[in-house]
Every structure is written in C-alpha cells, then in structure tokens.
Protein backbone atom coordinates (compact mmCIF):
# COMPACT_ATOMS: atom_id res chain seq x y z
CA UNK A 1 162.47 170.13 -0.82
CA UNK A 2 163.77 173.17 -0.36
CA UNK A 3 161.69 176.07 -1.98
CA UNK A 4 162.12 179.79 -2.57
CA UNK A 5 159.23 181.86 -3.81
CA UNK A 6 159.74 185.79 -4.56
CA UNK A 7 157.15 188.75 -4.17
CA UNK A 8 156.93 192.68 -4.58
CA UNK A 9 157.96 192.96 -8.05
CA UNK A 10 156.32 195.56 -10.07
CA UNK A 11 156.88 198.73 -12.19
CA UNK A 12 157.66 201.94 -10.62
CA UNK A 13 158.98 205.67 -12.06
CA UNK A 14 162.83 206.16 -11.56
CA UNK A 15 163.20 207.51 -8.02
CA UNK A 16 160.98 205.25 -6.57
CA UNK A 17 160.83 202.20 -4.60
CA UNK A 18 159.89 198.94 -3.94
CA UNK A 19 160.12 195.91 -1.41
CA UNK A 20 160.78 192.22 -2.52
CA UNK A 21 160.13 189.65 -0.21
CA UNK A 22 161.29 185.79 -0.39
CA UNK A 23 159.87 183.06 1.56
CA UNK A 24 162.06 179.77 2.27
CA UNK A 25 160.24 176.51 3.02
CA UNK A 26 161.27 172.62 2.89
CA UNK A 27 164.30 172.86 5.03
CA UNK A 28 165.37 171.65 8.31
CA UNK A 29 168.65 173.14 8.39
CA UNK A 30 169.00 176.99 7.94
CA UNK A 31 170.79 178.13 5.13
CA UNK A 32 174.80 179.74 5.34
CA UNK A 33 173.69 182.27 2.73
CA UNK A 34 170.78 184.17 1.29
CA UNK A 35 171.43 186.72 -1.97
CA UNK A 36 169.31 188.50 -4.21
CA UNK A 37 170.44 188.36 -7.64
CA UNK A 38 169.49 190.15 -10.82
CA UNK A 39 169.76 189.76 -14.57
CA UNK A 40 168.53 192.10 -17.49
CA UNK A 41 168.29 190.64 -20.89
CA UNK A 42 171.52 190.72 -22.73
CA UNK A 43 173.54 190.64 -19.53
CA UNK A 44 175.17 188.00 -17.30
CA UNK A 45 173.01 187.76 -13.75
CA UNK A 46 174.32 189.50 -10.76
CA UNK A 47 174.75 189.87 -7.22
CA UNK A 48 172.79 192.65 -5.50
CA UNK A 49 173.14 192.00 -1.93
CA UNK A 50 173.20 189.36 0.25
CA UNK A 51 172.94 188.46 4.34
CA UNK A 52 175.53 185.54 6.03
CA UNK A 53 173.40 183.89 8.53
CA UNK A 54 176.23 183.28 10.92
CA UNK A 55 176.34 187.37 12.15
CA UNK A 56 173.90 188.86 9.93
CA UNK A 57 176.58 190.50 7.92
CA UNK A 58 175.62 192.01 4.94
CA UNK A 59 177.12 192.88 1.86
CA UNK A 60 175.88 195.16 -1.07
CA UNK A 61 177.24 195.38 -4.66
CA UNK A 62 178.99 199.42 -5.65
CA UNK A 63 175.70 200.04 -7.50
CA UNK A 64 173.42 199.74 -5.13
CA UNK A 65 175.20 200.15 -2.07
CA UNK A 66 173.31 203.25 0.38
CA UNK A 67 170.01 202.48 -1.91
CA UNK A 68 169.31 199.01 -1.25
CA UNK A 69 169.32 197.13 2.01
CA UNK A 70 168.74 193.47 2.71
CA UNK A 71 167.46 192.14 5.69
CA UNK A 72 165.76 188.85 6.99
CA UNK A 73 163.36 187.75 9.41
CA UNK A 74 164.56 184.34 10.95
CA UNK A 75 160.92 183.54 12.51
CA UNK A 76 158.95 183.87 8.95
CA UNK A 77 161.97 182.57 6.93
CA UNK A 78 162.17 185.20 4.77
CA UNK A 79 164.57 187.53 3.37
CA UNK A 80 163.50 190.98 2.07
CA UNK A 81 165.33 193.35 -0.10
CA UNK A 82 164.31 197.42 0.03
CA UNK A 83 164.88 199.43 -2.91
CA UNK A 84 164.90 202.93 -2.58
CA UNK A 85 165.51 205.41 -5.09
CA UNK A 86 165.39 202.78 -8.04
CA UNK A 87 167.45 203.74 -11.42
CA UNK A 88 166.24 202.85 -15.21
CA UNK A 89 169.32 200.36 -14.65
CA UNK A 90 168.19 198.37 -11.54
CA UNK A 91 165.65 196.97 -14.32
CA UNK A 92 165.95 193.48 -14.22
CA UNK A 93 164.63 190.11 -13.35
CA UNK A 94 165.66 189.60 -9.17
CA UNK A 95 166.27 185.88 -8.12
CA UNK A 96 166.06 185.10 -4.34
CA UNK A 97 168.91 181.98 -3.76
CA UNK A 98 169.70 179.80 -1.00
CA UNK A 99 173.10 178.63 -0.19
CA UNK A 100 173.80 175.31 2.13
CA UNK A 101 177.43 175.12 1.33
CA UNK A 102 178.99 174.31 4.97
CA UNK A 103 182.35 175.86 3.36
CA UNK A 104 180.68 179.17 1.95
CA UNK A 105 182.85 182.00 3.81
CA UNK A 106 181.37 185.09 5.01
CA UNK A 107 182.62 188.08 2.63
CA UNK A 108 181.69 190.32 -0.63
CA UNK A 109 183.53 187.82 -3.00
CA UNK A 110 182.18 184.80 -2.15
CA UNK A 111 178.95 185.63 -1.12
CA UNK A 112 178.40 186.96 -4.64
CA UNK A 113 179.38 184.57 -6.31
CA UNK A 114 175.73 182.51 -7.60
CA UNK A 115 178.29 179.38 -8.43
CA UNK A 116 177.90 179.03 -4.60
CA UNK A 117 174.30 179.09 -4.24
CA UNK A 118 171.84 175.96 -4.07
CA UNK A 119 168.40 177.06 -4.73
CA UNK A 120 167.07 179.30 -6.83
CA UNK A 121 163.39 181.10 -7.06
CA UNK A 122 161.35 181.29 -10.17
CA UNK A 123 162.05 185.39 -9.97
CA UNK A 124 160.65 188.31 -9.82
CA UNK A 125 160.23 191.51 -12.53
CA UNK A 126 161.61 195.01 -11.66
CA UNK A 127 160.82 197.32 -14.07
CA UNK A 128 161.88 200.86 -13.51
CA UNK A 129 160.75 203.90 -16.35
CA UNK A 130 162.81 206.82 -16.17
C-alpha cells in the first residue's frame, strides 16, 4: 500500500525558511505526479507546487512562485519542497500527494488540481509569525 509520510514542518519568523521532505513507499510503479498541497483553517486546500515525473517539469502556484521550489530525488523516493522567505500567509497545514492517474497531463491546471491525486499524507504544520 502505497504510503506518503511528510517531515520538516515547524515554526519559523516571517522571512525565514524551511525544508519539507516526503517519503513514498508501497509502490511498484512510480507515480505520474507528486504535489504539495496546503490548507489553513477556514480555507479550501491548495496547490503549492508540484513535479510531473515524465520530464521533471515543475509547476509553482503565483504565490509562491521564485520562493518555493520543488524537487525530488528518484533513488530515495522522495519529494522535497524549499521554502524560502516564508510569509505570515504560507501558514498552513502542507499535504504531500501521489498521483497514479495514467491520463494525468503534464501542466499548471491539471497538476493542481488534488481531484487528480491518489494518496494523501497525514500532513505537516507550517507555522510562520510575522
């Protein structure tokens, strides 16, 4: 069974930053897709950035793009995300998620989107103080 399990949460002064780090086990098949998601209480969860296996592309959503950058290790199985100068608003509980969808299309749009996304980790907290 496919498991995702997130690290490197923490608190941390605005300006800051921090590394989170998600380790995939239990499959035999790579996924198409891995995204880091967020959600802050009150607010619908959503996408920060994720990496299409097929390529390595990446894509970033407006508020974070040129302070965050995803990246993966194919030999560990593990995706990371670096935050650099973190905000008050980048606050949140970050999901790691898996997609296996064999029709998940490379792009912004539909990499985003966590409707396409399989597996989920249990999360971890980002809390930024301004």
């Amino acid at each position: 069974q496919v498991q995702l399990v997130e690290s490197g949460g923490g608190s941390v002064q605005a300006g800051g930053s921090l590394r989170l780090s998600c380790a995939a086990t239990g499959y035999t098949i790579s996924p198409n897709c891995m995204g880091w998601f967020r959600q802050a209480p009150g607010k619908e969860r959503e996408g920060v950035a994720t990496i299409y296996s097929a390529g390595g592309s990446t894509y970033y959503a407006d508020s974070v793009k040129g302070r965050f950058t995803i990246s993966r290790d194919v030999a560990k199985n593990t995706v990371y995300l670096q935050m650099n100068s973190l905000k008050p608003e980048d606050s949140a509980m970050y999901y790691c998620a898996a997609s296996f969808g064999p029709g998940l299309m490379s792009g912004v749009l539909t990499t985003m989107d966590s409707n396409e996304y399989n597996y989920w980790g249990q999360g971890t907290q980002v809390t930024v103080s301004s």
